[in-house]
Protein backbone atom coordinates (compact mmCIF):
# COMPACT_ATOMS: atom_id res chain seq x y z
CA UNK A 1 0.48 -11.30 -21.58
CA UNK A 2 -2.45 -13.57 -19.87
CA UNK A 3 -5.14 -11.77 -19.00
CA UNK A 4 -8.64 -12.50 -17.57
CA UNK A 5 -11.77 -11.55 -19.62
CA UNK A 6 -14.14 -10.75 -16.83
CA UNK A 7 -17.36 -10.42 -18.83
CA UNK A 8 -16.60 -13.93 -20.03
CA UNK A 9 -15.03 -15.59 -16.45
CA UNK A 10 -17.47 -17.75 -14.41
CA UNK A 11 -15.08 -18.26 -11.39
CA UNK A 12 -15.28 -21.89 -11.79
CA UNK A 13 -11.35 -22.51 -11.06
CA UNK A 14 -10.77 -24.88 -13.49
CA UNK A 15 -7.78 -23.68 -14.97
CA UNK A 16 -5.91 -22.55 -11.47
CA UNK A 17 -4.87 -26.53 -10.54
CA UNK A 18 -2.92 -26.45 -14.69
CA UNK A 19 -0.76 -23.39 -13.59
CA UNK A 20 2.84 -24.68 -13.31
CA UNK A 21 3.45 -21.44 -11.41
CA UNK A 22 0.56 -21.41 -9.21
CA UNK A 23 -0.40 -17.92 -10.70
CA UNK A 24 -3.53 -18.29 -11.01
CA UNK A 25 -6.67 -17.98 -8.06
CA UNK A 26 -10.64 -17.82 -8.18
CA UNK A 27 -12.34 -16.51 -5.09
CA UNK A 28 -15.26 -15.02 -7.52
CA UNK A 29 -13.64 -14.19 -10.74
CA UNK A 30 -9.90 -15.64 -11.78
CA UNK A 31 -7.40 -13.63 -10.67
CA UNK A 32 -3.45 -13.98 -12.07
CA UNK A 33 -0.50 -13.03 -9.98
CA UNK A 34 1.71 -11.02 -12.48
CA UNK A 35 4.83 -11.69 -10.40
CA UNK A 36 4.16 -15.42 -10.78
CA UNK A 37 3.40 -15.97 -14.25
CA UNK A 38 5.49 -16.37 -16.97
CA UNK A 39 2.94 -16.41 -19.67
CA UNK A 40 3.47 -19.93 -20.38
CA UNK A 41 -0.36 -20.63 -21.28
CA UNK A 42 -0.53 -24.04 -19.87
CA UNK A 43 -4.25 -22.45 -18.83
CA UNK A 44 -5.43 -21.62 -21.73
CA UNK A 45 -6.72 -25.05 -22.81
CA UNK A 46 -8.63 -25.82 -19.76
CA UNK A 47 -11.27 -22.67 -19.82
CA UNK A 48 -14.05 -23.84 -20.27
CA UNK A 49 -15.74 -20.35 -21.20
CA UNK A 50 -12.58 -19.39 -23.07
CA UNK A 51 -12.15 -16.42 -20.32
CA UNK A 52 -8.08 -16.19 -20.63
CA UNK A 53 -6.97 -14.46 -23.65
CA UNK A 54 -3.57 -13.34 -24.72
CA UNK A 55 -3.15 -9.69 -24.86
CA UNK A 56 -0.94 -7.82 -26.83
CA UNK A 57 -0.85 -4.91 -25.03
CA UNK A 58 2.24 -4.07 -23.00
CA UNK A 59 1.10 -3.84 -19.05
């Protein structure tokens, strides 16, 4: 599952216009819409402070 490491997210956006599913949205930190994303992880790769992370944990 995508999650959002907030001691590591800048709120720069730069990953929400890569989202296929439009899932993801900055107004401070990044933000993802569960019910939108399919954990595709199109977003990981444009991060630049490597702030989404895959989780493990069920949620």
């Amino acid at each position: 599952m995508l999650v959002i490491n907030e001691e590591k997210c800048v709120g720069c956006a730069q990953c929400v216009p890569f989202c296929p599913r439009e899932a993801l949205a900055a107004w401070g930190l990044c933000a993802v819409q569960r019910v939108r994303c399919d954990d595709c992880l199109v977003c990981l790769e444009y991060c630049p402070v490597d702030a989404l992370e895959l989780s493990h944990e069920a949620g």
